[in-house]
PDB file of N, CA and C in Angstrom:
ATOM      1  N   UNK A   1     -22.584 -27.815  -9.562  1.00  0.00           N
ATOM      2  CA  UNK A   1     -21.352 -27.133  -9.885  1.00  0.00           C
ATOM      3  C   UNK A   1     -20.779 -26.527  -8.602  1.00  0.00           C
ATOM      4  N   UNK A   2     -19.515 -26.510  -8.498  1.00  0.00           N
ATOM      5  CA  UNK A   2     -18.989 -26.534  -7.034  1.00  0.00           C
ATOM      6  C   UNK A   2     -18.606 -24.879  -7.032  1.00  0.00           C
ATOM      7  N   UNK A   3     -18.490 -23.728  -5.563  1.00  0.00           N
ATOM      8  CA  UNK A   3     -17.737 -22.719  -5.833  1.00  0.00           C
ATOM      9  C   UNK A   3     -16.673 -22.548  -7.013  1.00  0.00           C
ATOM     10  N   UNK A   4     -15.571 -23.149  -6.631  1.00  0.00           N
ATOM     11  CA  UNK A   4     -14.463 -23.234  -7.844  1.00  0.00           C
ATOM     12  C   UNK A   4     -14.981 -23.074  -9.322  1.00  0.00           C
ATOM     13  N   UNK A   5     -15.916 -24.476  -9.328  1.00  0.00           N
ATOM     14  CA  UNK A   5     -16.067 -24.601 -11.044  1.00  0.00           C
ATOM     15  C   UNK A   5     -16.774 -23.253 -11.511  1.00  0.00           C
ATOM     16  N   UNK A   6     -17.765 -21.996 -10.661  1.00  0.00           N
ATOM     17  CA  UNK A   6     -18.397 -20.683 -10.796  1.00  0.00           C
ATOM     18  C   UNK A   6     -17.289 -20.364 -10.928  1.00  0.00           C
ATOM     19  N   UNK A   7     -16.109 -19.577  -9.952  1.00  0.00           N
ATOM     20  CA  UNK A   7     -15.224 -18.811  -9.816  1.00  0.00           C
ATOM     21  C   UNK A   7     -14.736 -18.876 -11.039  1.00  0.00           C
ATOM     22  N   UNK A   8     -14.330 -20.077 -11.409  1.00  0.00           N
ATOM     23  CA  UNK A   8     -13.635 -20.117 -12.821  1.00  0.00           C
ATOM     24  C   UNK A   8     -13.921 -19.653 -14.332  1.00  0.00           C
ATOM     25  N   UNK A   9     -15.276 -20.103 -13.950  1.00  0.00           N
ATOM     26  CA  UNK A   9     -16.085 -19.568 -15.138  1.00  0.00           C
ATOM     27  C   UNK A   9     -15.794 -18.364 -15.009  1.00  0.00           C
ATOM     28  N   UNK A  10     -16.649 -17.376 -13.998  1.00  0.00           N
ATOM     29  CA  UNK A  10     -16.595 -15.862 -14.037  1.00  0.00           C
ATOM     30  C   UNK A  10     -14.914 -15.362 -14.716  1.00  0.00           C
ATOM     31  N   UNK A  11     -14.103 -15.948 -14.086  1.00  0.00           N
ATOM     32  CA  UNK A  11     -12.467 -15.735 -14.337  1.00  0.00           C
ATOM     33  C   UNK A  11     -12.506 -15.718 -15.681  1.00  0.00           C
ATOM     34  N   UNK A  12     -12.695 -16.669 -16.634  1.00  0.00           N
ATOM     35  CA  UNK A  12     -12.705 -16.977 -17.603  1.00  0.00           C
ATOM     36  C   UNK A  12     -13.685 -15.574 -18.720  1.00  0.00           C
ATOM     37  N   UNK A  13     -14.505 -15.433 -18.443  1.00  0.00           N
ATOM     38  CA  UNK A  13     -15.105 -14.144 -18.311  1.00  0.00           C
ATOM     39  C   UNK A  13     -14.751 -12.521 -18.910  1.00  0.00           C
ATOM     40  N   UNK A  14     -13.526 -12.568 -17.926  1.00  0.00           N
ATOM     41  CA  UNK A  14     -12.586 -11.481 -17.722  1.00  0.00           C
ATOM     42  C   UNK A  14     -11.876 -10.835 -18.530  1.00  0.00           C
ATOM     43  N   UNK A  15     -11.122  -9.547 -19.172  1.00  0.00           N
ATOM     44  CA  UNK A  15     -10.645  -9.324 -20.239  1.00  0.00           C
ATOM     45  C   UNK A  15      -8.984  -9.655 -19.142  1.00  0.00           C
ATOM     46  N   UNK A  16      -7.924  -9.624 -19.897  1.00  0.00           N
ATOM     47  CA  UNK A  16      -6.729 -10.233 -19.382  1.00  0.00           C
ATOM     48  C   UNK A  16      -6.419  -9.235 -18.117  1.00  0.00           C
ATOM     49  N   UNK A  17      -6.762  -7.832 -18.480  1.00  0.00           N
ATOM     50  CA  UNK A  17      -6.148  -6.995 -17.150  1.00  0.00           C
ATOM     51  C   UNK A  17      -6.858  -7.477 -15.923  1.00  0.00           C
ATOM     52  N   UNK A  18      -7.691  -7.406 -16.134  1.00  0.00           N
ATOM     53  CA  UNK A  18      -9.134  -8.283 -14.931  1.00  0.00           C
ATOM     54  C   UNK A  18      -8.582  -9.474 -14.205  1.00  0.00           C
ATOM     55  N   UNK A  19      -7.961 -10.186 -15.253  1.00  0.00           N
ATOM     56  CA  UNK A  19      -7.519 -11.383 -14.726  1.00  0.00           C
ATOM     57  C   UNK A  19      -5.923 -11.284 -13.658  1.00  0.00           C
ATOM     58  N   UNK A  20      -5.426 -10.426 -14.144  1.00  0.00           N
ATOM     59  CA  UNK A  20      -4.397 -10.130 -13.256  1.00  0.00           C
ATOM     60  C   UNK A  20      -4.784  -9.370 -12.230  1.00  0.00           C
ATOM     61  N   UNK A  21      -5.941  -8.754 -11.933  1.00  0.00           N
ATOM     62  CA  UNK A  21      -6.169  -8.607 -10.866  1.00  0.00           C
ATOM     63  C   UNK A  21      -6.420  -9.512  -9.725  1.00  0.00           C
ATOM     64  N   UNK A  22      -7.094 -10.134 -10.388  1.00  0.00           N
ATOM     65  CA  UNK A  22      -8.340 -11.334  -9.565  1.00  0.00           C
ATOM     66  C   UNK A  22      -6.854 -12.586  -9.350  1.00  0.00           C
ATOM     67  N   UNK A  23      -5.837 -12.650  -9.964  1.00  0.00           N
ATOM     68  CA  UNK A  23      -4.265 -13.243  -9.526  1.00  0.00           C
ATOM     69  C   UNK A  23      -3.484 -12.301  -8.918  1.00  0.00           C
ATOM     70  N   UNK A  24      -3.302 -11.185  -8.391  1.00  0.00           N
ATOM     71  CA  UNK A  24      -2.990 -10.574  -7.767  1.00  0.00           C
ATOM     72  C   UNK A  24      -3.694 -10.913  -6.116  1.00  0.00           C
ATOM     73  N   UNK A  25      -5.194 -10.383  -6.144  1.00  0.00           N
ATOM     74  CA  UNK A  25      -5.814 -10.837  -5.020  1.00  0.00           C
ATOM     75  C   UNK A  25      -5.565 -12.238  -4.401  1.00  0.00           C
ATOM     76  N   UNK A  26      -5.847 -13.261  -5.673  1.00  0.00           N
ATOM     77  CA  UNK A  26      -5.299 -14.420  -4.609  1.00  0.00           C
ATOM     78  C   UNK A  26      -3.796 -14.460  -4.303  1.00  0.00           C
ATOM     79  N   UNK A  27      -3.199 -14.391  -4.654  1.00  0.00           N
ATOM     80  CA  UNK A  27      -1.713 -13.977  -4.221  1.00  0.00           C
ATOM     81  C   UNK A  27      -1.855 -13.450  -2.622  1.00  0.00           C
ATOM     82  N   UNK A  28      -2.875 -12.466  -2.604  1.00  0.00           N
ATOM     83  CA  UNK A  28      -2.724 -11.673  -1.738  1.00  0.00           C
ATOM     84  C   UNK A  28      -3.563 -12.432  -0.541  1.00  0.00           C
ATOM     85  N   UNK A  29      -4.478 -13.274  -0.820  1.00  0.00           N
ATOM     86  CA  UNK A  29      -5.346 -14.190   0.219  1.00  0.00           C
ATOM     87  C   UNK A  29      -4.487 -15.223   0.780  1.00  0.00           C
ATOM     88  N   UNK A  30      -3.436 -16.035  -0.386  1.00  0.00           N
ATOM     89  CA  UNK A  30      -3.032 -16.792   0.448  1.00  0.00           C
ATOM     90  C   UNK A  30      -1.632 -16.309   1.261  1.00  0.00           C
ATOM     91  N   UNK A  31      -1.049 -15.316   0.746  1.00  0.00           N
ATOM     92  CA  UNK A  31      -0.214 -14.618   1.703  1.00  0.00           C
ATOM     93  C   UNK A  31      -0.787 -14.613   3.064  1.00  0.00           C
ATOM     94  N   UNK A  32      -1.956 -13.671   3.363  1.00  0.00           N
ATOM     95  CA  UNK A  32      -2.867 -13.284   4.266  1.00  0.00           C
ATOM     96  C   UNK A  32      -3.476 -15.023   5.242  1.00  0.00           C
ATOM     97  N   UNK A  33      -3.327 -16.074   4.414  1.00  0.00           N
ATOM     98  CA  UNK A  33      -3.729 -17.251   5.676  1.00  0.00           C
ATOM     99  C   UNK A  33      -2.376 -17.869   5.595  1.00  0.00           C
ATOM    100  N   UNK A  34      -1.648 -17.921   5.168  1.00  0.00           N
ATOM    101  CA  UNK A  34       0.124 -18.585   5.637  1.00  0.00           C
ATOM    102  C   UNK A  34       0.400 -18.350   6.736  1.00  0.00           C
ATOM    103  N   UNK A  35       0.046 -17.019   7.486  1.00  0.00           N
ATOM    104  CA  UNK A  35       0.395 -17.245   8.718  1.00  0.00           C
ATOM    105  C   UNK A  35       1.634 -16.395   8.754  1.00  0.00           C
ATOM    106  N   UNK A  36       2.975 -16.680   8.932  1.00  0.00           N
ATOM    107  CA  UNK A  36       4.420 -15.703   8.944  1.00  0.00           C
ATOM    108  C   UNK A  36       4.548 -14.720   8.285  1.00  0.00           C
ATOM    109  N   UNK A  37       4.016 -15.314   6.772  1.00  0.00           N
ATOM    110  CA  UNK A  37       4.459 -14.204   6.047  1.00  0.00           C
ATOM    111  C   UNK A  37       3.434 -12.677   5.759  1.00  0.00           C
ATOM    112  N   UNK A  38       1.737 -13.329   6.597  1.00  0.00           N
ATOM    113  CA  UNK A  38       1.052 -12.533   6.586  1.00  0.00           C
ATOM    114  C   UNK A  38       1.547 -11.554   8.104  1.00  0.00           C
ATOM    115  N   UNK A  39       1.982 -12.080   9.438  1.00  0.00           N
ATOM    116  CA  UNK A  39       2.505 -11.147  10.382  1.00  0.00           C
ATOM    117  C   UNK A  39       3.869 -10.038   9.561  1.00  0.00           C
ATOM    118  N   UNK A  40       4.825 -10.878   8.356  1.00  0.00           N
ATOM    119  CA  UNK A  40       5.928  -9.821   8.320  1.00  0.00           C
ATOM    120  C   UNK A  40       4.679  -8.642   7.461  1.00  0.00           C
ATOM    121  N   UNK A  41       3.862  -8.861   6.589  1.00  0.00           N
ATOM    122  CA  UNK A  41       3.439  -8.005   5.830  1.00  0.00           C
ATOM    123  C   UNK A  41       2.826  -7.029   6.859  1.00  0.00           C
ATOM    124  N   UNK A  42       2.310  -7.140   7.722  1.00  0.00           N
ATOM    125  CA  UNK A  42       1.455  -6.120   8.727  1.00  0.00           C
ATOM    126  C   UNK A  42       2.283  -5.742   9.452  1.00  0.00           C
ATOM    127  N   UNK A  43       3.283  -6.229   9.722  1.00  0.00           N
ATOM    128  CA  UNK A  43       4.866  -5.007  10.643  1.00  0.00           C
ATOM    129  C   UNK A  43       5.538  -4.562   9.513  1.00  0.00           C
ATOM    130  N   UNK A  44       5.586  -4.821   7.852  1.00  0.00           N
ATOM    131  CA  UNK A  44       6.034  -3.899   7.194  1.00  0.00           C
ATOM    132  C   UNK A  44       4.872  -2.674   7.031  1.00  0.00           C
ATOM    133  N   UNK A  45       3.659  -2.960   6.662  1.00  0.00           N
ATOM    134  CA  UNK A  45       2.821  -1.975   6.240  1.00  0.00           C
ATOM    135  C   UNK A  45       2.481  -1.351   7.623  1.00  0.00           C
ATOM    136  N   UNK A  46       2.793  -1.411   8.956  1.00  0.00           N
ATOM    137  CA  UNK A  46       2.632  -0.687  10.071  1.00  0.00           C
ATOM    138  C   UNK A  46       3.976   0.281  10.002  1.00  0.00           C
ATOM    139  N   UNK A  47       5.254  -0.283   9.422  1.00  0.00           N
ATOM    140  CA  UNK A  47       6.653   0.688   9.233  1.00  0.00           C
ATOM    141  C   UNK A  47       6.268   1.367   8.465  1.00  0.00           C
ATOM    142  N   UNK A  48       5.740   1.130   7.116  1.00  0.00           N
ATOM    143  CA  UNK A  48       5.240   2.128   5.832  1.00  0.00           C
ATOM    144  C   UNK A  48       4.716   3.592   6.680  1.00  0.00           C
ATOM    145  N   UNK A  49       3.874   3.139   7.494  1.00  0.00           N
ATOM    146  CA  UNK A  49       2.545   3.872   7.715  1.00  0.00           C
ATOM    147  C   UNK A  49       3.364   5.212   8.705  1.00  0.00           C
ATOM    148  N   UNK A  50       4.274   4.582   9.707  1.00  0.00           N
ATOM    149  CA  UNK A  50       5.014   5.352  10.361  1.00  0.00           C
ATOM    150  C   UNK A  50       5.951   6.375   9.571  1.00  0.00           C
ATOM    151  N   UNK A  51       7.026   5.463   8.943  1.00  0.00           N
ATOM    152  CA  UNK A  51       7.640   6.447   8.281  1.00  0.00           C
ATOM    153  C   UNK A  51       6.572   7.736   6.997  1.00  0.00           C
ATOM    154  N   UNK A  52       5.527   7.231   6.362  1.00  0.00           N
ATOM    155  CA  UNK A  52       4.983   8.015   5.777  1.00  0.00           C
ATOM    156  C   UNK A  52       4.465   9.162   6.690  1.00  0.00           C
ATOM    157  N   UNK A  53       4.112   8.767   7.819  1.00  0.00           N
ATOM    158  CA  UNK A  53       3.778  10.207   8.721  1.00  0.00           C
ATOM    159  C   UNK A  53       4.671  10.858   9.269  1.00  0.00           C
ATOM    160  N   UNK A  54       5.400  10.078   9.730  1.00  0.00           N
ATOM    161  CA  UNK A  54       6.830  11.179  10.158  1.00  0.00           C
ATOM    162  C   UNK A  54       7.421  12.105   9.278  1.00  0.00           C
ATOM    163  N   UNK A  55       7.469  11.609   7.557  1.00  0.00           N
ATOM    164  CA  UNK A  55       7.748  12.161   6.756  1.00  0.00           C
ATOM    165  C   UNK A  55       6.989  13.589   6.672  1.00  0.00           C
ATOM    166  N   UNK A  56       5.410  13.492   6.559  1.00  0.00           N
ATOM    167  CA  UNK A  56       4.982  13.962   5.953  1.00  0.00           C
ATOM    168  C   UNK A  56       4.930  15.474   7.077  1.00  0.00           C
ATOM    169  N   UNK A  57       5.081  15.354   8.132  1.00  0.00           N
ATOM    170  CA  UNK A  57       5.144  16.060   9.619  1.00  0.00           C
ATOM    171  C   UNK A  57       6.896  16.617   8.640  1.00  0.00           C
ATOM    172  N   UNK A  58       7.965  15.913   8.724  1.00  0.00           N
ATOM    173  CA  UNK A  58       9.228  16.466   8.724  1.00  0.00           C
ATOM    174  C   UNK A  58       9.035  17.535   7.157  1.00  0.00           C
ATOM    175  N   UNK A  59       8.237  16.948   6.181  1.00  0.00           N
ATOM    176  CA  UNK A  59       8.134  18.355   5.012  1.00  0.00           C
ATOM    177  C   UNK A  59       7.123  19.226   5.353  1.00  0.00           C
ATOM    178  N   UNK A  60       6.542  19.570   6.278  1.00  0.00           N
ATOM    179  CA  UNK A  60       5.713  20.294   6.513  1.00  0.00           C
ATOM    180  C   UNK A  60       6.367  21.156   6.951  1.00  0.00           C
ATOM    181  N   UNK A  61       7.238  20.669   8.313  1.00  0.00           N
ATOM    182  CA  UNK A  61       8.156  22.072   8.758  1.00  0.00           C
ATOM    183  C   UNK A  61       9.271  22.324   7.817  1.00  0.00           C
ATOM    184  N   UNK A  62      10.148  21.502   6.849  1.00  0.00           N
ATOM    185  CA  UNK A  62      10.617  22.089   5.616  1.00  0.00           C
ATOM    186  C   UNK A  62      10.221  23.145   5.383  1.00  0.00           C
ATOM    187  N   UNK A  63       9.167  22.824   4.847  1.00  0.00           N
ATOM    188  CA  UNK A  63       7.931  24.099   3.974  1.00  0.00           C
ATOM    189  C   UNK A  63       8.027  25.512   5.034  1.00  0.00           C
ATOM    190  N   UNK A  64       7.575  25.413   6.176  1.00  0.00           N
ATOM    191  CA  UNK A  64       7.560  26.262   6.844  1.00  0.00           C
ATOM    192  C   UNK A  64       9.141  27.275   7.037  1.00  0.00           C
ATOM    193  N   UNK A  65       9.936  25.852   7.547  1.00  0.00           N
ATOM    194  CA  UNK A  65      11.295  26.781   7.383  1.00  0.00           C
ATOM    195  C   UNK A  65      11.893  27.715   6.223  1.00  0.00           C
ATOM    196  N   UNK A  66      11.428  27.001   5.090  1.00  0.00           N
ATOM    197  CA  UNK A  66      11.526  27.785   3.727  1.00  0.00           C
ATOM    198  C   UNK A  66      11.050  29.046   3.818  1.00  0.00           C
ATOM    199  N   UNK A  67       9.774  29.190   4.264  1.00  0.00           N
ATOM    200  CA  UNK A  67       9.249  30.139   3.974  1.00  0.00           C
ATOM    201  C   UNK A  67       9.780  31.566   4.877  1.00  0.00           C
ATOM    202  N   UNK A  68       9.572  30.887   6.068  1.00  0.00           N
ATOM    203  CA  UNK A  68      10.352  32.044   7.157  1.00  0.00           C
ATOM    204  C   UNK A  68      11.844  32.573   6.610  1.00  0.00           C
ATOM    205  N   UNK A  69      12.525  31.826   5.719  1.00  0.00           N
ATOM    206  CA  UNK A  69      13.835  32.259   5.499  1.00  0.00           C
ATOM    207  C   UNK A  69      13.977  33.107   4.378  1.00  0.00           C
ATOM    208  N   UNK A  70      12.042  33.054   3.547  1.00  0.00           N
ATOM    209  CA  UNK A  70      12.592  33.927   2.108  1.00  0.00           C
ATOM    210  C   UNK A  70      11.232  35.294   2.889  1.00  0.00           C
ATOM    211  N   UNK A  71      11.090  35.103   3.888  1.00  0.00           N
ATOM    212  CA  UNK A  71      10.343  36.098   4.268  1.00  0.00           C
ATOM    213  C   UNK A  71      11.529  37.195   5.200  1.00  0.00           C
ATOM    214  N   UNK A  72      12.824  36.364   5.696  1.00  0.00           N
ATOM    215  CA  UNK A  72      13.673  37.113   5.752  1.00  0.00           C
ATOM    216  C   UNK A  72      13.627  37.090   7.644  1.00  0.00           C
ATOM    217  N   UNK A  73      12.897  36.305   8.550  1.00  0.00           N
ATOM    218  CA  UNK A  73      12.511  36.241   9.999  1.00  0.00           C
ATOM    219  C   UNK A  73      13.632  35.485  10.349  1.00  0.00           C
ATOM    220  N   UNK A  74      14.268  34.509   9.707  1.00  0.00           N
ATOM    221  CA  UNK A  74      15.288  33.785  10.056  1.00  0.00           C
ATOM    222  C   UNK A  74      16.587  33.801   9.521  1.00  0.00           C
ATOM    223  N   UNK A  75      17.632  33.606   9.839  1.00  0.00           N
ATOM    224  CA  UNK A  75      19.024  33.211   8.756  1.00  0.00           C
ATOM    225  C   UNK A  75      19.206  31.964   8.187  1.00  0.00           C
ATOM    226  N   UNK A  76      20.162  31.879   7.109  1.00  0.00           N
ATOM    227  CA  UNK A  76      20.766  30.588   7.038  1.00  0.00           C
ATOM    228  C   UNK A  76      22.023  30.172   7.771  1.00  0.00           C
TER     229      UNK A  76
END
């Protein structure tokens, strides 16, 4: 019995949410060996990663500015 004909079985196995996982992942494998479309995914999820930190740096001093202004140290 070859890899595949196992894989399948186990698949088969699966309750349906399971199975959309395990089709999700390959989705996600052969994205990942195509080649182009696996480089755009790693310069989008490297933009994700940036803007999520810049963000998270720009509400931090939000927060801070808030606070100094109801503590009354600063104006509006």
């Amino acid at each position: 019995m070859s890899i595949q004909d196992q894989t399948i079985g186990k698949i088969r196995q699966l309750p349906e949410a399971l199975v959309q996982e395990v089709s999700d992942f390959i989705d996600f494998l052969l994205m990942k060996h195509s080649g182009k479309n696996w480089e755009l995914w790693l310069q989008f999820s490297e933009s994700l990663e940036i803007v999520e930190s810049d963000f998270s740096e720009y509400l931090s001093n939000l927060e801070d500015y808030e606070e100094r202004l109801a503590r009354g140290e600063i104006q509006w």
